[in-house]
C-alpha atoms as a PDB file:
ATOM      1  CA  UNK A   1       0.000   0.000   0.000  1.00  0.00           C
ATOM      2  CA  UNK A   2       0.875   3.874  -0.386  1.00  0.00           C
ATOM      3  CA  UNK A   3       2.083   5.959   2.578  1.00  0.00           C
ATOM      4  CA  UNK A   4      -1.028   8.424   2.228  1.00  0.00           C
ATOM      5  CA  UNK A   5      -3.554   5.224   2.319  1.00  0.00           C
ATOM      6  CA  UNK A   6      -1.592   3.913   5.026  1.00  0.00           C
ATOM      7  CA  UNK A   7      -1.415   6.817   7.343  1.00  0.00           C
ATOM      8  CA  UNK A   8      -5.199   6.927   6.869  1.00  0.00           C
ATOM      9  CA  UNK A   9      -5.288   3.994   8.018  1.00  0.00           C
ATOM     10  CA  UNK A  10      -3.295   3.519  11.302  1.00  0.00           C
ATOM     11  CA  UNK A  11      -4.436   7.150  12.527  1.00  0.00           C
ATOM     12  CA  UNK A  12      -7.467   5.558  12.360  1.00  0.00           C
ATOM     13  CA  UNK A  13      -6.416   2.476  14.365  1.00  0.00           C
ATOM     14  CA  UNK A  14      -3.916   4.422  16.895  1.00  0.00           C
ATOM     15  CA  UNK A  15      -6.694   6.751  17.814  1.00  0.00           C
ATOM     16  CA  UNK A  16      -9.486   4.030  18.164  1.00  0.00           C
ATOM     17  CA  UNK A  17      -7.552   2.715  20.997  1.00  0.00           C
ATOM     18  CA  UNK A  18      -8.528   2.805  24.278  1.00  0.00           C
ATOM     19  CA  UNK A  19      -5.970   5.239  26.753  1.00  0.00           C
ATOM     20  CA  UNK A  20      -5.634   1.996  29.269  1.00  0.00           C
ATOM     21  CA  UNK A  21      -4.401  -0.257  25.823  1.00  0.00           C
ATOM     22  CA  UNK A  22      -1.961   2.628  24.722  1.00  0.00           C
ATOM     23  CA  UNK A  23      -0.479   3.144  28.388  1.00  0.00           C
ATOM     24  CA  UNK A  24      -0.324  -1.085  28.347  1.00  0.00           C
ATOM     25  CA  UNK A  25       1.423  -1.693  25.514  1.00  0.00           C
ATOM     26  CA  UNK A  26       3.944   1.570  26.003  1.00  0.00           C
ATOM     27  CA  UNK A  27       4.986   0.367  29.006  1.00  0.00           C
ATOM     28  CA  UNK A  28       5.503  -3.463  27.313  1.00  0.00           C
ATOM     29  CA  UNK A  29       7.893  -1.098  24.542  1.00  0.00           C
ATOM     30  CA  UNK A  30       9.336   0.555  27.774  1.00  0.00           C
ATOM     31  CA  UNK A  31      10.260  -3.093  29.119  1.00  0.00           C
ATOM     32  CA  UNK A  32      11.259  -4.351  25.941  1.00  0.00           C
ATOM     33  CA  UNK A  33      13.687  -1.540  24.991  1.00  0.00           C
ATOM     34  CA  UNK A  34      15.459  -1.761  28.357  1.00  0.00           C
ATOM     35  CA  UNK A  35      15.795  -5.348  28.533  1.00  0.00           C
ATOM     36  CA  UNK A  36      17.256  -5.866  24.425  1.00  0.00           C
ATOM     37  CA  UNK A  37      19.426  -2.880  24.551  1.00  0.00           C
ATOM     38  CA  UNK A  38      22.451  -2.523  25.781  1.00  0.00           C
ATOM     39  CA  UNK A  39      23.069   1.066  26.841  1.00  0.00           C
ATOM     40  CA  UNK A  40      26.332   0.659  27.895  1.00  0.00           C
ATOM     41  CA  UNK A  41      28.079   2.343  25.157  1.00  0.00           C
ATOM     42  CA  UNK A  42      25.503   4.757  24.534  1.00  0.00           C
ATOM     43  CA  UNK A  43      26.615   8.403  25.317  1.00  0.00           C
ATOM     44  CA  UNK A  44      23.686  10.430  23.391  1.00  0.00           C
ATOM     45  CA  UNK A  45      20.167   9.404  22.707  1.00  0.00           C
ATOM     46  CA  UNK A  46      17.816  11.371  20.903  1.00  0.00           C
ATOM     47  CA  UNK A  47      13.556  10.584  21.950  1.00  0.00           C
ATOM     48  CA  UNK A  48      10.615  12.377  20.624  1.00  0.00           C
ATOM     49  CA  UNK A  49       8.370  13.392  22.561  1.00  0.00           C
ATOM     50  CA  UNK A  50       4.857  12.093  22.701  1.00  0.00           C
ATOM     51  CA  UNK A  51       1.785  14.104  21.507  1.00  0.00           C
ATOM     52  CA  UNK A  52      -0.925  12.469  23.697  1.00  0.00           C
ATOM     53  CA  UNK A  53      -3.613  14.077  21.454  1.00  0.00           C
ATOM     54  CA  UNK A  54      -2.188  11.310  18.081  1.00  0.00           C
ATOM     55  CA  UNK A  55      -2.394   8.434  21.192  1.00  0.00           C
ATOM     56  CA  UNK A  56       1.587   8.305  20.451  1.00  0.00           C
ATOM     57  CA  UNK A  57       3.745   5.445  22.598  1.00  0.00           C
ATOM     58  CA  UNK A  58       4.391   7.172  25.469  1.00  0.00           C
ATOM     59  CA  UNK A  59       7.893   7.934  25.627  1.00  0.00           C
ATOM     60  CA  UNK A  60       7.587   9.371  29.626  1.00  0.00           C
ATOM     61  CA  UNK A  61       8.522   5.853  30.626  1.00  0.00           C
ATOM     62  CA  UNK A  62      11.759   5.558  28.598  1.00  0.00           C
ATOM     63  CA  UNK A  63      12.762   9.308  29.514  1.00  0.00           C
ATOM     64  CA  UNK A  64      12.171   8.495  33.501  1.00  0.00           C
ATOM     65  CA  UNK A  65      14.157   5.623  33.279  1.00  0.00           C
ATOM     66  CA  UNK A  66      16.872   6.718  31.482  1.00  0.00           C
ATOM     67  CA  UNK A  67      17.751   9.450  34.228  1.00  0.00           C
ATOM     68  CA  UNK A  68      16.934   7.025  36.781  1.00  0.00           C
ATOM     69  CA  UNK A  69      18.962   3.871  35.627  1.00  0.00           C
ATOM     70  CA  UNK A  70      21.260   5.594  33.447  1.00  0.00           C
ATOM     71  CA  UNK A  71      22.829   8.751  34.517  1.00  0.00           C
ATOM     72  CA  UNK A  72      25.828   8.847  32.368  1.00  0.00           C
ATOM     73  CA  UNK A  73      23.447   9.023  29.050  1.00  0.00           C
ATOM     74  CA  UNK A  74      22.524  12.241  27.751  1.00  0.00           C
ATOM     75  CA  UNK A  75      19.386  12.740  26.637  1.00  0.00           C
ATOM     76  CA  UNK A  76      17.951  14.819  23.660  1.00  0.00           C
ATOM     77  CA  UNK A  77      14.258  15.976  22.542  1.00  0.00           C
ATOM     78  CA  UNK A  78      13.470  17.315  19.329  1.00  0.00           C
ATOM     79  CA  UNK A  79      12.210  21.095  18.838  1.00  0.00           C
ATOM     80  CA  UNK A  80      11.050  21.977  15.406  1.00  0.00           C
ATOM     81  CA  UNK A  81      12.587  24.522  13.572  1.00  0.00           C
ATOM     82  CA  UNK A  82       9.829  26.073  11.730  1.00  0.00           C
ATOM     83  CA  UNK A  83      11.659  28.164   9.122  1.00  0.00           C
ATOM     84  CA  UNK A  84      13.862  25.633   8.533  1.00  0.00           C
ATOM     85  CA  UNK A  85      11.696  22.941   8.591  1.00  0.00           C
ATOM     86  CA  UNK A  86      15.001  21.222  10.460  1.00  0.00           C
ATOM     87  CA  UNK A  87      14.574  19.347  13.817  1.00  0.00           C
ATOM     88  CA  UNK A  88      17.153  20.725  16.591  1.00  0.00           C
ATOM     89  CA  UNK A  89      18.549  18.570  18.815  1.00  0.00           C
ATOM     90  CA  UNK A  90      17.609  19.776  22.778  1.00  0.00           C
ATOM     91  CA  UNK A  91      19.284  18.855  25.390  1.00  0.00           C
ATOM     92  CA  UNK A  92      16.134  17.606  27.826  1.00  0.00           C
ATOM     93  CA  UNK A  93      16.784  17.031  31.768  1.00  0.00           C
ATOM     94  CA  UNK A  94      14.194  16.037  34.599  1.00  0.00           C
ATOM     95  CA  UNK A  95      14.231  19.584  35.399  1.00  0.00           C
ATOM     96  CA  UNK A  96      12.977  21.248  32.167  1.00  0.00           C
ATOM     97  CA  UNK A  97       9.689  21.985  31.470  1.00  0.00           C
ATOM     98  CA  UNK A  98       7.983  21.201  28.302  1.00  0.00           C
ATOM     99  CA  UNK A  99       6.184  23.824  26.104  1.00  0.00           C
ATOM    100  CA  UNK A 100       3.488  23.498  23.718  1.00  0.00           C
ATOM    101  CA  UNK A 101       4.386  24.900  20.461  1.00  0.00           C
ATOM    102  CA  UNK A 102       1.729  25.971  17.819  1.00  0.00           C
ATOM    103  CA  UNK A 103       1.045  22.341  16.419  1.00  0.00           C
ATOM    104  CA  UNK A 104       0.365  21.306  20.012  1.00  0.00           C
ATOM    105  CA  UNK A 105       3.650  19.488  20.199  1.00  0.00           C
ATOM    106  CA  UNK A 106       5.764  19.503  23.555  1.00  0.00           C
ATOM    107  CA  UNK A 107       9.535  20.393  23.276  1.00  0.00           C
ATOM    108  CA  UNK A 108      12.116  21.087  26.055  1.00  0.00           C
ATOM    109  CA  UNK A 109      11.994  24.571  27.192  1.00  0.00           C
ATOM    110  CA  UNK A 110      16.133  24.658  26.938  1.00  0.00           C
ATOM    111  CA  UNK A 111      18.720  25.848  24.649  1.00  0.00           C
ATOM    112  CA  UNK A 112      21.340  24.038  24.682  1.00  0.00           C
ATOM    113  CA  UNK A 113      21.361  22.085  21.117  1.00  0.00           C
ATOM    114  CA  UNK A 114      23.552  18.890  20.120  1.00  0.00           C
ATOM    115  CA  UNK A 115      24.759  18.280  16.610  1.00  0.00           C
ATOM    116  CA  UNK A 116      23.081  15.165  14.545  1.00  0.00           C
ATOM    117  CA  UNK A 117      26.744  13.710  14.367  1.00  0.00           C
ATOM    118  CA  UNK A 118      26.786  13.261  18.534  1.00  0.00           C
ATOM    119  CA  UNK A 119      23.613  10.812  18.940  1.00  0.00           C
ATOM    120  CA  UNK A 120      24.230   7.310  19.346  1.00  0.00           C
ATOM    121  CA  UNK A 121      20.921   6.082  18.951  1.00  0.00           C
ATOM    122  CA  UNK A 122      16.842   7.439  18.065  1.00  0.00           C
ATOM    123  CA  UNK A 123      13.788   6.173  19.058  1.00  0.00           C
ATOM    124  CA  UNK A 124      11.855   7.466  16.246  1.00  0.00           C
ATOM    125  CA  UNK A 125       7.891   8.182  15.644  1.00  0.00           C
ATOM    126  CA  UNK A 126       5.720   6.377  12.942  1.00  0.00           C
ATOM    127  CA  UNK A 127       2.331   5.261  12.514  1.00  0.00           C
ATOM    128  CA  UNK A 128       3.371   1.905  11.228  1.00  0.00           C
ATOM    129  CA  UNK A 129       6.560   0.189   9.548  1.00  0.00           C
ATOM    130  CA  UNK A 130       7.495  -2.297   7.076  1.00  0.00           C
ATOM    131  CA  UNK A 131       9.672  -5.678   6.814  1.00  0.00           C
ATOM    132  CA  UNK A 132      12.697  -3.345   4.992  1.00  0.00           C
ATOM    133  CA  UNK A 133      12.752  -0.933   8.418  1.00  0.00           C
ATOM    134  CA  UNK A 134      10.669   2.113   6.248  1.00  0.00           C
ATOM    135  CA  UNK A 135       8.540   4.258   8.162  1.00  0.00           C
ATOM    136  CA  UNK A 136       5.059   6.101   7.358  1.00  0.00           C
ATOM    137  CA  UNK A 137       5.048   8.533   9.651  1.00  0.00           C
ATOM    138  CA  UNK A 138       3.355  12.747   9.687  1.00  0.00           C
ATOM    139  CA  UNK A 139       4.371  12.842   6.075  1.00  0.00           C
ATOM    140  CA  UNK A 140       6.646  16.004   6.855  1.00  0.00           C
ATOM    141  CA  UNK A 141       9.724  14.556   6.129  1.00  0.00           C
ATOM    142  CA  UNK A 142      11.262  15.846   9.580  1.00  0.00           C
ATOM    143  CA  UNK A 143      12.759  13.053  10.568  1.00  0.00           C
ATOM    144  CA  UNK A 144      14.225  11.648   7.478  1.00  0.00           C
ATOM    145  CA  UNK A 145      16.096  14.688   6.715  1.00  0.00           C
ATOM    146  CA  UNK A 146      17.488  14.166  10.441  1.00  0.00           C
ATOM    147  CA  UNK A 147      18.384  10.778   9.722  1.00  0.00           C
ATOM    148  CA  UNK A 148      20.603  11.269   6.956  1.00  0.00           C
ATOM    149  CA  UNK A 149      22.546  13.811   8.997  1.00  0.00           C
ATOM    150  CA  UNK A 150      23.190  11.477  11.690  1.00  0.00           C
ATOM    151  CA  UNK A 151      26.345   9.134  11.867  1.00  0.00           C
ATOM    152  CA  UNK A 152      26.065   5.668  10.129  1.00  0.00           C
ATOM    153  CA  UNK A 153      26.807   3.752  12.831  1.00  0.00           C
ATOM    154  CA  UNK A 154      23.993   5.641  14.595  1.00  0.00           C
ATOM    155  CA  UNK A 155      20.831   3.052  15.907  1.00  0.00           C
ATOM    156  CA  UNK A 156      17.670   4.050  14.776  1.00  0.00           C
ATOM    157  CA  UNK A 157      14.737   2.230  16.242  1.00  0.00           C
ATOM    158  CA  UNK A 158      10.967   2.948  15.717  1.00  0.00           C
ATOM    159  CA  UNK A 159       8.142   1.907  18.020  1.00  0.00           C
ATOM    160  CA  UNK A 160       5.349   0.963  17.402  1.00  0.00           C
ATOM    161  CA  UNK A 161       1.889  -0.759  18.493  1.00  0.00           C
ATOM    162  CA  UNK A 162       1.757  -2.577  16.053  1.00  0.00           C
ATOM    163  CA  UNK A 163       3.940  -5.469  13.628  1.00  0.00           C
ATOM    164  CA  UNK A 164       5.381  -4.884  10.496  1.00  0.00           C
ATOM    165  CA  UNK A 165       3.433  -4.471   7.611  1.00  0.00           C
ATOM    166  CA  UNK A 166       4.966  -6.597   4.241  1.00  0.00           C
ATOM    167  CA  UNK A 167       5.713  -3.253   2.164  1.00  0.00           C
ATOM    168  CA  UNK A 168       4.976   0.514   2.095  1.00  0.00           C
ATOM    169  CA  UNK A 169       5.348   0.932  -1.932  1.00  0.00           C
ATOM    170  CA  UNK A 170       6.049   4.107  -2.591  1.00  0.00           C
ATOM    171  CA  UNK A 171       9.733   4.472  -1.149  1.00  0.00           C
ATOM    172  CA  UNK A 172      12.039   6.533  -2.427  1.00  0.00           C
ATOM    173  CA  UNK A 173      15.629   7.760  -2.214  1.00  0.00           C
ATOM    174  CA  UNK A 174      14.953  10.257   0.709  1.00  0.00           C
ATOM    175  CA  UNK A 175      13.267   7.688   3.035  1.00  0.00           C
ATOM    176  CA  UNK A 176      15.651   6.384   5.914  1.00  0.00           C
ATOM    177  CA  UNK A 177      15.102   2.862   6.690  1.00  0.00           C
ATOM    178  CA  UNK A 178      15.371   2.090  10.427  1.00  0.00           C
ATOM    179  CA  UNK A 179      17.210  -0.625  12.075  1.00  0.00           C
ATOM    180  CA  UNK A 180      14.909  -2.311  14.148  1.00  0.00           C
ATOM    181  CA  UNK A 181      11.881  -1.235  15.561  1.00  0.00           C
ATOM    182  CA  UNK A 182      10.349  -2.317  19.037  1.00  0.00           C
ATOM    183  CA  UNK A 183       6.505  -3.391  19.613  1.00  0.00           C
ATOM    184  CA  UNK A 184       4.807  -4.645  22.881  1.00  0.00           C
ATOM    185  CA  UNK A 185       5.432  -8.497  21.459  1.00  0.00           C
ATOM    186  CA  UNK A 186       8.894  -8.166  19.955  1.00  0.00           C
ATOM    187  CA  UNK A 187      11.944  -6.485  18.264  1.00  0.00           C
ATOM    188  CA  UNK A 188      12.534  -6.518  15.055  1.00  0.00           C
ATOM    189  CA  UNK A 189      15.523  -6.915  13.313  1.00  0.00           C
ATOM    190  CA  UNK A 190      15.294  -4.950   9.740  1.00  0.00           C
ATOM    191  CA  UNK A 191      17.712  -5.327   6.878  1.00  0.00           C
ATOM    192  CA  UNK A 192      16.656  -2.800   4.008  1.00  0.00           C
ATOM    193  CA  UNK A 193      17.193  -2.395   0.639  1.00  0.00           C
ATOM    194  CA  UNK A 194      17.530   0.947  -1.400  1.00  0.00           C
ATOM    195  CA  UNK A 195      14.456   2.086  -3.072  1.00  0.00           C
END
Protein backbone atom coordinates (compact mmCIF):
# COMPACT_ATOMS: atom_id res chain seq x y z
CA UNK A 1 0.00 0.00 0.00
CA UNK A 2 0.87 3.87 -0.39
CA UNK A 3 2.08 5.96 2.58
CA UNK A 4 -1.03 8.42 2.23
CA UNK A 5 -3.55 5.22 2.32
CA UNK A 6 -1.59 3.91 5.03
CA UNK A 7 -1.41 6.82 7.34
CA UNK A 8 -5.20 6.93 6.87
CA UNK A 9 -5.29 3.99 8.02
CA UNK A 10 -3.29 3.52 11.30
CA UNK A 11 -4.44 7.15 12.53
CA UNK A 12 -7.47 5.56 12.36
CA UNK A 13 -6.42 2.48 14.37
CA UNK A 14 -3.92 4.42 16.90
CA UNK A 15 -6.69 6.75 17.81
CA UNK A 16 -9.49 4.03 18.16
CA UNK A 17 -7.55 2.71 21.00
CA UNK A 18 -8.53 2.80 24.28
CA UNK A 19 -5.97 5.24 26.75
CA UNK A 20 -5.63 2.00 29.27
CA UNK A 21 -4.40 -0.26 25.82
CA UNK A 22 -1.96 2.63 24.72
CA UNK A 23 -0.48 3.14 28.39
CA UNK A 24 -0.32 -1.09 28.35
CA UNK A 25 1.42 -1.69 25.51
CA UNK A 26 3.94 1.57 26.00
CA UNK A 27 4.99 0.37 29.01
CA UNK A 28 5.50 -3.46 27.31
CA UNK A 29 7.89 -1.10 24.54
CA UNK A 30 9.34 0.56 27.77
CA UNK A 31 10.26 -3.09 29.12
CA UNK A 32 11.26 -4.35 25.94
CA UNK A 33 13.69 -1.54 24.99
CA UNK A 34 15.46 -1.76 28.36
CA UNK A 35 15.80 -5.35 28.53
CA UNK A 36 17.26 -5.87 24.42
CA UNK A 37 19.43 -2.88 24.55
CA UNK A 38 22.45 -2.52 25.78
CA UNK A 39 23.07 1.07 26.84
CA UNK A 40 26.33 0.66 27.90
CA UNK A 41 28.08 2.34 25.16
CA UNK A 42 25.50 4.76 24.53
CA UNK A 43 26.61 8.40 25.32
CA UNK A 44 23.69 10.43 23.39
CA UNK A 45 20.17 9.40 22.71
CA UNK A 46 17.82 11.37 20.90
CA UNK A 47 13.56 10.58 21.95
CA UNK A 48 10.61 12.38 20.62
CA UNK A 49 8.37 13.39 22.56
CA UNK A 50 4.86 12.09 22.70
CA UNK A 51 1.79 14.10 21.51
CA UNK A 52 -0.93 12.47 23.70
CA UNK A 53 -3.61 14.08 21.45
CA UNK A 54 -2.19 11.31 18.08
CA UNK A 55 -2.39 8.43 21.19
CA UNK A 56 1.59 8.31 20.45
CA UNK A 57 3.75 5.44 22.60
CA UNK A 58 4.39 7.17 25.47
CA UNK A 59 7.89 7.93 25.63
CA UNK A 60 7.59 9.37 29.63
CA UNK A 61 8.52 5.85 30.63
CA UNK A 62 11.76 5.56 28.60
CA UNK A 63 12.76 9.31 29.51
CA UNK A 64 12.17 8.49 33.50
CA UNK A 65 14.16 5.62 33.28
CA UNK A 66 16.87 6.72 31.48
CA UNK A 67 17.75 9.45 34.23
CA UNK A 68 16.93 7.03 36.78
CA UNK A 69 18.96 3.87 35.63
CA UNK A 70 21.26 5.59 33.45
CA UNK A 71 22.83 8.75 34.52
CA UNK A 72 25.83 8.85 32.37
CA UNK A 73 23.45 9.02 29.05
CA UNK A 74 22.52 12.24 27.75
CA UNK A 75 19.39 12.74 26.64
CA UNK A 76 17.95 14.82 23.66
CA UNK A 77 14.26 15.98 22.54
CA UNK A 78 13.47 17.31 19.33
CA UNK A 79 12.21 21.10 18.84
CA UNK A 80 11.05 21.98 15.41
CA UNK A 81 12.59 24.52 13.57
CA UNK A 82 9.83 26.07 11.73
CA UNK A 83 11.66 28.16 9.12
CA UNK A 84 13.86 25.63 8.53
CA UNK A 85 11.70 22.94 8.59
CA UNK A 86 15.00 21.22 10.46
CA UNK A 87 14.57 19.35 13.82
CA UNK A 88 17.15 20.72 16.59
CA UNK A 89 18.55 18.57 18.82
CA UNK A 90 17.61 19.78 22.78
CA UNK A 91 19.28 18.86 25.39
CA UNK A 92 16.13 17.61 27.83
CA UNK A 93 16.78 17.03 31.77
CA UNK A 94 14.19 16.04 34.60
CA UNK A 95 14.23 19.58 35.40
CA UNK A 96 12.98 21.25 32.17
CA UNK A 97 9.69 21.98 31.47
CA UNK A 98 7.98 21.20 28.30
CA UNK A 99 6.18 23.82 26.10
CA UNK A 100 3.49 23.50 23.72
CA UNK A 101 4.39 24.90 20.46
CA UNK A 102 1.73 25.97 17.82
CA UNK A 103 1.05 22.34 16.42
CA UNK A 104 0.37 21.31 20.01
CA UNK A 105 3.65 19.49 20.20
CA UNK A 106 5.76 19.50 23.56
CA UNK A 107 9.53 20.39 23.28
CA UNK A 108 12.12 21.09 26.05
CA UNK A 109 11.99 24.57 27.19
CA UNK A 110 16.13 24.66 26.94
CA UNK A 111 18.72 25.85 24.65
CA UNK A 112 21.34 24.04 24.68
CA UNK A 113 21.36 22.08 21.12
CA UNK A 114 23.55 18.89 20.12
CA UNK A 115 24.76 18.28 16.61
CA UNK A 116 23.08 15.17 14.55
CA UNK A 117 26.74 13.71 14.37
CA UNK A 118 26.79 13.26 18.53
CA UNK A 119 23.61 10.81 18.94
CA UNK A 120 24.23 7.31 19.35
CA UNK A 121 20.92 6.08 18.95
CA UNK A 122 16.84 7.44 18.07
CA UNK A 123 13.79 6.17 19.06
CA UNK A 124 11.86 7.47 16.25
CA UNK A 125 7.89 8.18 15.64
CA UNK A 126 5.72 6.38 12.94
CA UNK A 127 2.33 5.26 12.51
CA UNK A 128 3.37 1.90 11.23
CA UNK A 129 6.56 0.19 9.55
CA UNK A 130 7.50 -2.30 7.08
CA UNK A 131 9.67 -5.68 6.81
CA UNK A 132 12.70 -3.35 4.99
CA UNK A 133 12.75 -0.93 8.42
CA UNK A 134 10.67 2.11 6.25
CA UNK A 135 8.54 4.26 8.16
CA UNK A 136 5.06 6.10 7.36
CA UNK A 137 5.05 8.53 9.65
CA UNK A 138 3.35 12.75 9.69
CA UNK A 139 4.37 12.84 6.07
CA UNK A 140 6.65 16.00 6.86
CA UNK A 141 9.72 14.56 6.13
CA UNK A 142 11.26 15.85 9.58
CA UNK A 143 12.76 13.05 10.57
CA UNK A 144 14.22 11.65 7.48
CA UNK A 145 16.10 14.69 6.71
CA UNK A 146 17.49 14.17 10.44
CA UNK A 147 18.38 10.78 9.72
CA UNK A 148 20.60 11.27 6.96
CA UNK A 149 22.55 13.81 9.00
CA UNK A 150 23.19 11.48 11.69
CA UNK A 151 26.34 9.13 11.87
CA UNK A 152 26.06 5.67 10.13
CA UNK A 153 26.81 3.75 12.83
CA UNK A 154 23.99 5.64 14.60
CA UNK A 155 20.83 3.05 15.91
CA UNK A 156 17.67 4.05 14.78
CA UNK A 157 14.74 2.23 16.24
CA UNK A 158 10.97 2.95 15.72
CA UNK A 159 8.14 1.91 18.02
CA UNK A 160 5.35 0.96 17.40
CA UNK A 161 1.89 -0.76 18.49
CA UNK A 162 1.76 -2.58 16.05
CA UNK A 163 3.94 -5.47 13.63
CA UNK A 164 5.38 -4.88 10.50
CA UNK A 165 3.43 -4.47 7.61
CA UNK A 166 4.97 -6.60 4.24
CA UNK A 167 5.71 -3.25 2.16
CA UNK A 168 4.98 0.51 2.10
CA UNK A 169 5.35 0.93 -1.93
CA UNK A 170 6.05 4.11 -2.59
CA UNK A 171 9.73 4.47 -1.15
CA UNK A 172 12.04 6.53 -2.43
CA UNK A 173 15.63 7.76 -2.21
CA UNK A 174 14.95 10.26 0.71
CA UNK A 175 13.27 7.69 3.03
CA UNK A 176 15.65 6.38 5.91
CA UNK A 177 15.10 2.86 6.69
CA UNK A 178 15.37 2.09 10.43
CA UNK A 179 17.21 -0.62 12.08
CA UNK A 180 14.91 -2.31 14.15
CA UNK A 181 11.88 -1.23 15.56
CA UNK A 182 10.35 -2.32 19.04
CA UNK A 183 6.51 -3.39 19.61
CA UNK A 184 4.81 -4.64 22.88
CA UNK A 185 5.43 -8.50 21.46
CA UNK A 186 8.89 -8.17 19.95
CA UNK A 187 11.94 -6.49 18.26
CA UNK A 188 12.53 -6.52 15.05
CA UNK A 189 15.52 -6.91 13.31
CA UNK A 190 15.29 -4.95 9.74
CA UNK A 191 17.71 -5.33 6.88
CA UNK A 192 16.66 -2.80 4.01
CA UNK A 193 17.19 -2.40 0.64
CA UNK A 194 17.53 0.95 -1.40
CA UNK A 195 14.46 2.09 -3.07
Amino acid sequence: MKKSELREIYLKRRNSLASDDAAEMSGRIADRFFSDFDLVTIATLHCFISIPKFNEVDTSLIFKWLWSEYPHVLTLAPRVDRESGELEHLTYTPQMDLSENSWGIREPSGTESVDAKQIDLVLVPLLCFDQRGYRVGYGKGYYDRFLRECRTDCRKVGLSFYPPIDEIIDIHAGDVALDQCITPDKVFDLNATSP
